[in-house]
PDB file of N, CA and C in Angstrom:
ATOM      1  N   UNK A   1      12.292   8.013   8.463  1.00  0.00           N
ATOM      2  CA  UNK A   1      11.277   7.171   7.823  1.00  0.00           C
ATOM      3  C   UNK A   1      11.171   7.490   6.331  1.00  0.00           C
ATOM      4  N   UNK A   2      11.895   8.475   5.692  1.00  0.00           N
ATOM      5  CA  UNK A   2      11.954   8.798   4.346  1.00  0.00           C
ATOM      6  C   UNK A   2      11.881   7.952   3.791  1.00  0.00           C
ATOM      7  N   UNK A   3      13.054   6.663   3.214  1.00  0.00           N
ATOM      8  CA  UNK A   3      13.256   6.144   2.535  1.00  0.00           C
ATOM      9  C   UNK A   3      12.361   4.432   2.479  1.00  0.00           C
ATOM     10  N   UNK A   4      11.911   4.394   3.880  1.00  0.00           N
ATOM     11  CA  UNK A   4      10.799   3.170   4.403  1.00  0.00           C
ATOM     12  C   UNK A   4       9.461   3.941   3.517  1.00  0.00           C
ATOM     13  N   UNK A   5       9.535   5.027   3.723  1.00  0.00           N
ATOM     14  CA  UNK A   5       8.117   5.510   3.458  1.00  0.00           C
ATOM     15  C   UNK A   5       7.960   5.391   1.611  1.00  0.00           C
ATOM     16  N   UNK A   6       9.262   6.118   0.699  1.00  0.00           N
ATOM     17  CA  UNK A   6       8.976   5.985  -0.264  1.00  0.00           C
ATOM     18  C   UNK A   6       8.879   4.249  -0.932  1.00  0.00           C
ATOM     19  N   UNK A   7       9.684   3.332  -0.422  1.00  0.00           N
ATOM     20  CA  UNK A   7       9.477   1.763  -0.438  1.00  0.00           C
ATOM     21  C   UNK A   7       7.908   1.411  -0.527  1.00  0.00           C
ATOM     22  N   UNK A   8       7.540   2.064   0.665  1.00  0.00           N
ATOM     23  CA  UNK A   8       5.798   1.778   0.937  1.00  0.00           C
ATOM     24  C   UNK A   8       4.802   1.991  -0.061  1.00  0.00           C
ATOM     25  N   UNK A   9       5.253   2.926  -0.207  1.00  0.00           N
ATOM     26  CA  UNK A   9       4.324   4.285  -1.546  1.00  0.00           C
ATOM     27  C   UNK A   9       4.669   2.997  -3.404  1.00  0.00           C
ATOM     28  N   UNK A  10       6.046   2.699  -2.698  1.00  0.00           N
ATOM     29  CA  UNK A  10       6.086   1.775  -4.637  1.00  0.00           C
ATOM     30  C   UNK A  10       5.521   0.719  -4.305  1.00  0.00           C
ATOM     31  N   UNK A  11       5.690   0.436  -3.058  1.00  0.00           N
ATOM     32  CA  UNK A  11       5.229  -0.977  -3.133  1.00  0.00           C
ATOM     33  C   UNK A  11       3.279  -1.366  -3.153  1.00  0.00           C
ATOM     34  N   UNK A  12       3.141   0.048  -2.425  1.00  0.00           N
ATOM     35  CA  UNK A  12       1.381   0.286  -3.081  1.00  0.00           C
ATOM     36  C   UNK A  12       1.219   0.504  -4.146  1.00  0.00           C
ATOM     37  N   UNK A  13       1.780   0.957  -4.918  1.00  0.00           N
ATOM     38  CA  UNK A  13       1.219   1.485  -6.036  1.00  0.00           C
ATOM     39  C   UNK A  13       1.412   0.116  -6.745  1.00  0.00           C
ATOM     40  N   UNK A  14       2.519  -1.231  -6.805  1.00  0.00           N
ATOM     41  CA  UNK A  14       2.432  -2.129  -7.460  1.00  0.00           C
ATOM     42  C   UNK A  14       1.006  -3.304  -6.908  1.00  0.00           C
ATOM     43  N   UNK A  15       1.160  -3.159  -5.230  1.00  0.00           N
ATOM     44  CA  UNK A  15      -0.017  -3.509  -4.613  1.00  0.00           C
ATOM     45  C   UNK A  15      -1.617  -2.929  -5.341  1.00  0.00           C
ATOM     46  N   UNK A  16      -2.018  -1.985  -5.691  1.00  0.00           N
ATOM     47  CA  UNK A  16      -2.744  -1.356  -6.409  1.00  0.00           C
ATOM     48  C   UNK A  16      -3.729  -2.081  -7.708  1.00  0.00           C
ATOM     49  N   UNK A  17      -2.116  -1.813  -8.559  1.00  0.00           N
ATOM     50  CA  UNK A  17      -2.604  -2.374  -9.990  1.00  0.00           C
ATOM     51  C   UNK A  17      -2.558  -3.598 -10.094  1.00  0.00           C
ATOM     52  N   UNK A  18      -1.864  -4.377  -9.195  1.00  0.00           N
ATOM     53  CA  UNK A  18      -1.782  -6.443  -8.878  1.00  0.00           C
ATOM     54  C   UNK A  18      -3.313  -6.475  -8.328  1.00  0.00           C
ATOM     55  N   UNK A  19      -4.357  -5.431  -7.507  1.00  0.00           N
ATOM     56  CA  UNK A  19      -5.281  -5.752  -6.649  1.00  0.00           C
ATOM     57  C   UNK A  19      -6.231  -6.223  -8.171  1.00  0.00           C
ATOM     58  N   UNK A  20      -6.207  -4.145  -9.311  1.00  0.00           N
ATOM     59  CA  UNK A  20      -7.235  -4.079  -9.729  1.00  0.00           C
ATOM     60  C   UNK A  20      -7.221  -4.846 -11.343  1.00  0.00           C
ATOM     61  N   UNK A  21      -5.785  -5.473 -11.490  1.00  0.00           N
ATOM     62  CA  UNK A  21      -5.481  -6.293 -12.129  1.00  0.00           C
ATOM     63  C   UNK A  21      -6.482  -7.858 -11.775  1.00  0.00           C
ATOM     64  N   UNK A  22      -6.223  -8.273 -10.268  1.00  0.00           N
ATOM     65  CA  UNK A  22      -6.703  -9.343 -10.093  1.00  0.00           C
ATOM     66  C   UNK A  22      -8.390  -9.490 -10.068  1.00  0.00           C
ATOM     67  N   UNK A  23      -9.028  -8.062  -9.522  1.00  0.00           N
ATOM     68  CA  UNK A  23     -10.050  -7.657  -9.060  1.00  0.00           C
ATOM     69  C   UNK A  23     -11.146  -7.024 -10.606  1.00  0.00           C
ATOM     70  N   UNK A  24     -10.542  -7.201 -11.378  1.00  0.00           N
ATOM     71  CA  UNK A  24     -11.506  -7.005 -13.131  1.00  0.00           C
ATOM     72  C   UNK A  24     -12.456  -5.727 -12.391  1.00  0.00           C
ATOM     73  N   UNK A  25     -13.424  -6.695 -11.910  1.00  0.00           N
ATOM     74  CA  UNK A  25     -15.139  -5.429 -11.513  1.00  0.00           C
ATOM     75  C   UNK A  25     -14.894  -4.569 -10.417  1.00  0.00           C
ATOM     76  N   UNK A  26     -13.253  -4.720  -9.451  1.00  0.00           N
ATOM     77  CA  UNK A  26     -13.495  -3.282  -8.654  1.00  0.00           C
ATOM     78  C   UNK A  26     -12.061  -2.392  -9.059  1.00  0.00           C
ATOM     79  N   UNK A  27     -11.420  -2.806 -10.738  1.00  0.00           N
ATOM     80  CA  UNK A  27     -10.386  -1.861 -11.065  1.00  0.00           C
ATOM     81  C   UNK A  27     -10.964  -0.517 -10.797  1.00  0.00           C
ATOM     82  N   UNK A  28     -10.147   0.881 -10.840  1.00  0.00           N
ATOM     83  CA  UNK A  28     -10.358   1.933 -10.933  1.00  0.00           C
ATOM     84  C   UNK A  28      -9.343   2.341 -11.933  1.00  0.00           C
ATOM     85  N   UNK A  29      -9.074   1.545 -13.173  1.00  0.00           N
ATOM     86  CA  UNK A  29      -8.122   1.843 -14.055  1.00  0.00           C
ATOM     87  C   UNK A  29      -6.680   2.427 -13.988  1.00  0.00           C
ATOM     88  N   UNK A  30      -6.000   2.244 -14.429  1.00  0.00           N
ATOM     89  CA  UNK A  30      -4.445   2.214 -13.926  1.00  0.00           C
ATOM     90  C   UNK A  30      -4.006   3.719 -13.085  1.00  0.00           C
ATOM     91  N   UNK A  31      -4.651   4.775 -13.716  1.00  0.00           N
ATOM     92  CA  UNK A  31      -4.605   5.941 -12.865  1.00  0.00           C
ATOM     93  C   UNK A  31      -5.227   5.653 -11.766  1.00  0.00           C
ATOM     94  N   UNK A  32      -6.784   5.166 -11.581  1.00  0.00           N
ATOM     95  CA  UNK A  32      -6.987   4.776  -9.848  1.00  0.00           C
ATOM     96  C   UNK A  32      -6.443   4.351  -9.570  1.00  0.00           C
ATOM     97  N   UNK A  33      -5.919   2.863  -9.851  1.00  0.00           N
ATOM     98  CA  UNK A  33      -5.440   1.396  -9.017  1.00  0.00           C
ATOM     99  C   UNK A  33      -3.935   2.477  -8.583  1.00  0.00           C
ATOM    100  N   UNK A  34      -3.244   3.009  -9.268  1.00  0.00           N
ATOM    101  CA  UNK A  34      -2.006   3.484  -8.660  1.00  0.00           C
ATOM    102  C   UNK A  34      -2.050   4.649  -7.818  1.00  0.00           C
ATOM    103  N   UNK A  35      -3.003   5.424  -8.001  1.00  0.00           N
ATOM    104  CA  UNK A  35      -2.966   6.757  -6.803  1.00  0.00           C
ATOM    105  C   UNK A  35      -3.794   5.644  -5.551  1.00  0.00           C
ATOM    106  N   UNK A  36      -4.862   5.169  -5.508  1.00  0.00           N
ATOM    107  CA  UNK A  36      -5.186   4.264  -4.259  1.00  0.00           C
ATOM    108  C   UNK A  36      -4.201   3.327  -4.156  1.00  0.00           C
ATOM    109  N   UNK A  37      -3.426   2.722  -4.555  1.00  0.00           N
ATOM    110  CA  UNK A  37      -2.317   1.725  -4.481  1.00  0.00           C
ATOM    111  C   UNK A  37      -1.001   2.569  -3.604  1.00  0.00           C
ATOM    112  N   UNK A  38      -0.693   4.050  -3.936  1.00  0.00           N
ATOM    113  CA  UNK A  38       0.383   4.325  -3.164  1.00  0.00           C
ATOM    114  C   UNK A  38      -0.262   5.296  -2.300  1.00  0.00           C
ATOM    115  N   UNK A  39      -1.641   5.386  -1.892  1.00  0.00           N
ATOM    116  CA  UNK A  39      -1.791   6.223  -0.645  1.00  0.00           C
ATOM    117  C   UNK A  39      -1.689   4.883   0.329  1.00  0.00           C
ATOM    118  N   UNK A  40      -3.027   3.651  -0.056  1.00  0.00           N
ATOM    119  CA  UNK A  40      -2.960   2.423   0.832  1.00  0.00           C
ATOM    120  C   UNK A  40      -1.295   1.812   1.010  1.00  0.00           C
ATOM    121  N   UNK A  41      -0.259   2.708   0.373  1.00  0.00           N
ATOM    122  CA  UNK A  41       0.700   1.597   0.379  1.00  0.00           C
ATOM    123  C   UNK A  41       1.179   2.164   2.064  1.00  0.00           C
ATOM    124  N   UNK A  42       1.418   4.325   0.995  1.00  0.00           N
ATOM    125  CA  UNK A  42       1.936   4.694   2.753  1.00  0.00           C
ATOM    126  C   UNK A  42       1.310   4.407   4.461  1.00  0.00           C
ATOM    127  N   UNK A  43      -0.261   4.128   3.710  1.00  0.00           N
ATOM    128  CA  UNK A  43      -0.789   3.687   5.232  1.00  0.00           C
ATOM    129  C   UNK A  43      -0.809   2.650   5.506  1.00  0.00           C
ATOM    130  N   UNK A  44      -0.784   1.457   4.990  1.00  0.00           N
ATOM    131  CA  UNK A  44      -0.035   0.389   5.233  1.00  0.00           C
ATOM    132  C   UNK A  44       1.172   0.213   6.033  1.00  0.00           C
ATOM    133  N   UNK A  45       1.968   0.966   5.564  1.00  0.00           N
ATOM    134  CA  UNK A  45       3.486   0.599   5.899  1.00  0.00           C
ATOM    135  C   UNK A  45       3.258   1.511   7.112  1.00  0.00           C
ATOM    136  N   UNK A  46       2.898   2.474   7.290  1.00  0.00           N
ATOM    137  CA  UNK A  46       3.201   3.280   8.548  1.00  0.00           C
ATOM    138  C   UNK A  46       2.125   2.410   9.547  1.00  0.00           C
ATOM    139  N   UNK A  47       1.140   1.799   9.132  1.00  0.00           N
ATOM    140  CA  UNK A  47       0.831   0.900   9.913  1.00  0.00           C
ATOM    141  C   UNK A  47       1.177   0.300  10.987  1.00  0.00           C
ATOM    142  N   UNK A  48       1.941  -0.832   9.606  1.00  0.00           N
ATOM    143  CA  UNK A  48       2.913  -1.978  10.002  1.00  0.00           C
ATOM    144  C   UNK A  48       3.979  -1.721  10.811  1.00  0.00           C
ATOM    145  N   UNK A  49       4.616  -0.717  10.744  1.00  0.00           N
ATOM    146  CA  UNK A  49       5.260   0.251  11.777  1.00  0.00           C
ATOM    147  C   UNK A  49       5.264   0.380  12.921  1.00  0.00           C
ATOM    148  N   UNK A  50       3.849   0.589  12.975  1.00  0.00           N
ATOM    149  CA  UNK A  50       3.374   0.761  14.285  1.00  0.00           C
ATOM    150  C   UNK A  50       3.197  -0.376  15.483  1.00  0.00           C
ATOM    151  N   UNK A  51       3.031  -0.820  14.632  1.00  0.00           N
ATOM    152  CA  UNK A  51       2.467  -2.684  14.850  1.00  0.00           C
ATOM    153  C   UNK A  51       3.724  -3.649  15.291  1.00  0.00           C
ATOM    154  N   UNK A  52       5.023  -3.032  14.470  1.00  0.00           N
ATOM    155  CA  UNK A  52       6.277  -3.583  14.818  1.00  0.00           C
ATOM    156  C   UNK A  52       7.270  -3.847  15.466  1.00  0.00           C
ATOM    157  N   UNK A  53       7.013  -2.077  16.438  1.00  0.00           N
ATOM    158  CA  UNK A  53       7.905  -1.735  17.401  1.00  0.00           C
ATOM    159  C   UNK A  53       8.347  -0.451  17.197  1.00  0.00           C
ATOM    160  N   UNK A  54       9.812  -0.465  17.591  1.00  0.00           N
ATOM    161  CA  UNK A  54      10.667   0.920  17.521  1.00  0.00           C
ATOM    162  C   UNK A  54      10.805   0.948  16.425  1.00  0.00           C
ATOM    163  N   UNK A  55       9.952   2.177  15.636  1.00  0.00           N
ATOM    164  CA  UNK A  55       9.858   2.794  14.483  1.00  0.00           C
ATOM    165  C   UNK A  55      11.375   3.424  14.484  1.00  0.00           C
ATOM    166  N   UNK A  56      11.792   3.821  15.431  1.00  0.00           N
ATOM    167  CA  UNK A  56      12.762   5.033  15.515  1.00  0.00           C
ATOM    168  C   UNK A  56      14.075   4.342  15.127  1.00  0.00           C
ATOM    169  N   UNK A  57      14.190   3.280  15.496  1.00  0.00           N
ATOM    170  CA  UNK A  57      15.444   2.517  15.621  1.00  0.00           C
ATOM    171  C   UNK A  57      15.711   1.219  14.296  1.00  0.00           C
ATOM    172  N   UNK A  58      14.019   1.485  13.782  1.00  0.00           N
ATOM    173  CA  UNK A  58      14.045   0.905  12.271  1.00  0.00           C
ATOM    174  C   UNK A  58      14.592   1.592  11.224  1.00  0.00           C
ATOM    175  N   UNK A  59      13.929   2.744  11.077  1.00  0.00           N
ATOM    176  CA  UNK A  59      14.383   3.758  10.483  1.00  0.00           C
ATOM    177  C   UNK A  59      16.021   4.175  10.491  1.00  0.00           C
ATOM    178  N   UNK A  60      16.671   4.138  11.775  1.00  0.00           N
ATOM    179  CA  UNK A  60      18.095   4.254  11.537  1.00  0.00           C
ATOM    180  C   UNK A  60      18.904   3.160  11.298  1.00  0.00           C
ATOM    181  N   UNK A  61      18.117   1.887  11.011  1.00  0.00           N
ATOM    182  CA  UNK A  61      19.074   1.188  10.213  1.00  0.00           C
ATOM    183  C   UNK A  61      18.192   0.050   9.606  1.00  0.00           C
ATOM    184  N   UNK A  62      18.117   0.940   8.007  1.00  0.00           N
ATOM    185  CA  UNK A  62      17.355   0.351   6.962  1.00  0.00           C
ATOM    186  C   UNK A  62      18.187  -1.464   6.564  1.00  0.00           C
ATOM    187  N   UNK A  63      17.330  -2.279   7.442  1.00  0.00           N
ATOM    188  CA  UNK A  63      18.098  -3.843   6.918  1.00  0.00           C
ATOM    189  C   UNK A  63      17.156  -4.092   6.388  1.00  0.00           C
ATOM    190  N   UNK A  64      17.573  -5.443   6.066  1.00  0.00           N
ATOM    191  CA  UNK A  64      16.780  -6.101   5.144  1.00  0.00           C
ATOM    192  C   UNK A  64      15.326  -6.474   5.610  1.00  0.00           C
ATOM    193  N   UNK A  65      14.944  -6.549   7.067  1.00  0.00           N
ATOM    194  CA  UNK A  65      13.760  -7.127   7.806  1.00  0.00           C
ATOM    195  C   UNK A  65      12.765  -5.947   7.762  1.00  0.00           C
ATOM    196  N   UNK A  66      13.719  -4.602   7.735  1.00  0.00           N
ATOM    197  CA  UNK A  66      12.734  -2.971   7.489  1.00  0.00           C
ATOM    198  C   UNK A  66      12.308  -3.316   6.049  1.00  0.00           C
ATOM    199  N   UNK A  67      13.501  -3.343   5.375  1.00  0.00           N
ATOM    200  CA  UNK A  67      12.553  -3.109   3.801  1.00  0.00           C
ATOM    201  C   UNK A  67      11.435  -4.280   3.437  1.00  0.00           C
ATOM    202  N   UNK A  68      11.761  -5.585   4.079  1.00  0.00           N
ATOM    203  CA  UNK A  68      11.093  -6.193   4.097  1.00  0.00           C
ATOM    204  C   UNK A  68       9.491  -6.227   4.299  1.00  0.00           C
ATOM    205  N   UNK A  69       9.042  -5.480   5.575  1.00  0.00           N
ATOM    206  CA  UNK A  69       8.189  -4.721   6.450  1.00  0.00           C
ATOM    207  C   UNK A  69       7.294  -3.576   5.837  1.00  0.00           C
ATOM    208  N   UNK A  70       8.292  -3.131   4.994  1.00  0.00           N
ATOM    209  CA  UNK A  70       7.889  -1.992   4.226  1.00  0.00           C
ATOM    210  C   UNK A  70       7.166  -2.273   3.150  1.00  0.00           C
ATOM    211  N   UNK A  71       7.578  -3.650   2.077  1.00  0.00           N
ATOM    212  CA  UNK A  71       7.291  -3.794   0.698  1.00  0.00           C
ATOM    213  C   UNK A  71       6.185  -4.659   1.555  1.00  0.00           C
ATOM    214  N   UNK A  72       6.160  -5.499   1.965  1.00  0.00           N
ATOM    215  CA  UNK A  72       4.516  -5.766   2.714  1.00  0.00           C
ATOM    216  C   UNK A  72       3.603  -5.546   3.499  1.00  0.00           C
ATOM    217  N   UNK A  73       4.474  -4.092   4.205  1.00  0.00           N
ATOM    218  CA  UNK A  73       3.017  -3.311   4.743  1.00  0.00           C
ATOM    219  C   UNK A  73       2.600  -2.413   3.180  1.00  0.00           C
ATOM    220  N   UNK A  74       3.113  -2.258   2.588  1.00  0.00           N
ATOM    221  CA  UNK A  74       3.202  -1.021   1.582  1.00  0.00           C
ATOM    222  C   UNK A  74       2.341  -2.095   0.698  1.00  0.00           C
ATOM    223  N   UNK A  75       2.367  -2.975  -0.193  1.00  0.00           N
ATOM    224  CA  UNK A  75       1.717  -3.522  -0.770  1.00  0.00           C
ATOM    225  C   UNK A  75       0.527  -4.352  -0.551  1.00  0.00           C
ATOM    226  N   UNK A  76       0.720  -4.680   0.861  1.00  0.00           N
ATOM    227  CA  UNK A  76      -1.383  -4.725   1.082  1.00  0.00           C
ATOM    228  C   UNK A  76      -1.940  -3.693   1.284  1.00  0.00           C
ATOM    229  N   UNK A  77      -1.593  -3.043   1.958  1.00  0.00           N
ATOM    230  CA  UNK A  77      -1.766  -1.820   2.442  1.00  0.00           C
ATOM    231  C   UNK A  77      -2.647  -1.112   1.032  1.00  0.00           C
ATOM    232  N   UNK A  78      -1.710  -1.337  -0.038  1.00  0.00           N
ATOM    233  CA  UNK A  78      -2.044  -0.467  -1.399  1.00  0.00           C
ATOM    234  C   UNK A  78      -2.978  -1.535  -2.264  1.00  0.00           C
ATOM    235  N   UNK A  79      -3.218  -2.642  -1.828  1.00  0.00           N
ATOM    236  CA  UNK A  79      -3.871  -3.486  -2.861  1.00  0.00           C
ATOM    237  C   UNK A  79      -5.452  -3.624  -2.079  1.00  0.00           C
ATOM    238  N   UNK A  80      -5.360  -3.392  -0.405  1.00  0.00           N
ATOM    239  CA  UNK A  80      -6.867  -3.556   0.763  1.00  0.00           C
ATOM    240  C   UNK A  80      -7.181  -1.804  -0.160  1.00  0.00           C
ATOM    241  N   UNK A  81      -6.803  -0.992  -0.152  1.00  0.00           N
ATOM    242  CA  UNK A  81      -7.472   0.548  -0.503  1.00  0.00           C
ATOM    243  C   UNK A  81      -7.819   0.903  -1.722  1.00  0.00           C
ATOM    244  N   UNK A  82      -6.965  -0.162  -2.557  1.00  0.00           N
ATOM    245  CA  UNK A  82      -7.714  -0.107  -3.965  1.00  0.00           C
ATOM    246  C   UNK A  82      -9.111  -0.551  -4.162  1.00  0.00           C
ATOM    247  N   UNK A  83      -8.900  -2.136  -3.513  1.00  0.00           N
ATOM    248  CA  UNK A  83     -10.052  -2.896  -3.715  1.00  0.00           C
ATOM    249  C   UNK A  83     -11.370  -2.231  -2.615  1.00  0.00           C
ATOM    250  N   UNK A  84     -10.975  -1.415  -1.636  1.00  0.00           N
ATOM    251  CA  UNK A  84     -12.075  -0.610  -1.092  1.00  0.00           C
ATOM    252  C   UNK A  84     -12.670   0.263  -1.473  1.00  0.00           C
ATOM    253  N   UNK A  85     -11.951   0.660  -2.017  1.00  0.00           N
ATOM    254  CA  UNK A  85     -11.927   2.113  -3.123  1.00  0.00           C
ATOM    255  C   UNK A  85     -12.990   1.515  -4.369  1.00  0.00           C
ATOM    256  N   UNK A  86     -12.741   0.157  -5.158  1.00  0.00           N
ATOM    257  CA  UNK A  86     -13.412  -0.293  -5.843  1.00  0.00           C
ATOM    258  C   UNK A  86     -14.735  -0.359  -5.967  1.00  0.00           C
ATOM    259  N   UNK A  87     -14.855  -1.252  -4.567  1.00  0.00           N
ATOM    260  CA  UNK A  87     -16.409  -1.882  -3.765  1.00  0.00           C
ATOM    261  C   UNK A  87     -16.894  -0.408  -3.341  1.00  0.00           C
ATOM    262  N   UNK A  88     -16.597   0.627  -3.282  1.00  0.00           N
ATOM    263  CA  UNK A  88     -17.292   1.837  -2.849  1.00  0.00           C
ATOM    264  C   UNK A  88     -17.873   2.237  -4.442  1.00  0.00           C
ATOM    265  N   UNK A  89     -16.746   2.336  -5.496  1.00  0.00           N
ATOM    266  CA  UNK A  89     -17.304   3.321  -6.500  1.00  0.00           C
ATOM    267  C   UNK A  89     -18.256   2.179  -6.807  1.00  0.00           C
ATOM    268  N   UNK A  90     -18.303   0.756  -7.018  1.00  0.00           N
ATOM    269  CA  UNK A  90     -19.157   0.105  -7.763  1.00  0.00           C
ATOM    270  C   UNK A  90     -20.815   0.417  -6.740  1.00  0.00           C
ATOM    271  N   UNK A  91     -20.484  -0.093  -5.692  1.00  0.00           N
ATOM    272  CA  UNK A  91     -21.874   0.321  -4.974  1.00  0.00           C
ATOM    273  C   UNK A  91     -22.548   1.937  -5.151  1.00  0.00           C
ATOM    274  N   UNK A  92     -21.002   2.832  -5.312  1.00  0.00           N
ATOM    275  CA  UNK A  92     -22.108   4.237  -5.710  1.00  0.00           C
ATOM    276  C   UNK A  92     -22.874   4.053  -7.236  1.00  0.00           C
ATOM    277  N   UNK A  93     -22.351   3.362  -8.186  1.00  0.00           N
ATOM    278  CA  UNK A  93     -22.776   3.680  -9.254  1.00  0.00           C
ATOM    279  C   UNK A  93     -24.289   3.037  -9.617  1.00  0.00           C
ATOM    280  N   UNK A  94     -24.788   2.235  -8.579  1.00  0.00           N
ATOM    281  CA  UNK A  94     -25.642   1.285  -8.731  1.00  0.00           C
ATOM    282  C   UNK A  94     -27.372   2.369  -8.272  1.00  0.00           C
TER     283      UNK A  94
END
């Protein structure tokens, strides 16, 4: 799952800064949007994983439908934890 996993992690972290890019009032500025962007990306994708089937037999043969799987569990994944991450700090600050 190495190489699914690091896919996940970029593809959150672009998921992230596209969220807090789109999201103005729940950015956490490019250092948040990208550390919440590639934790939500890896839990995303290991998610989606889960959700998919034989993890085991994905993993040994990275096609195009894995990476596929990956850059869109990995990028909602990283763009839902930003924008949660957001709606939390804005409600603490209030």
């Amino acid at each position: 799952m190495g190489m699914e996993l690091i896919i996940q992690i970029i593809a959150g972290l672009i998921g992230g800064n596209a969220a807090g890019a789109g999201l103005k009032t729940l950015s956490l500025g490019t250092a948040g949007n990208s550390v919440a962007g590639a934790v939500g990306g890896g839990l995303g994708g290991v998610l989606m994983g889960m959700l998919g089937g034989d993890a085991g037999a994905a993993a040994a043969n990275l096609d195009l439908g894995t990476i596929i799987q990956s850059v869109a569990g990995g990028g909602i994944g990283g763009a839902v934890l930003t924008a949660i991450v957001g709606m939390l700090k804005k409600a603490m600050a209030k």
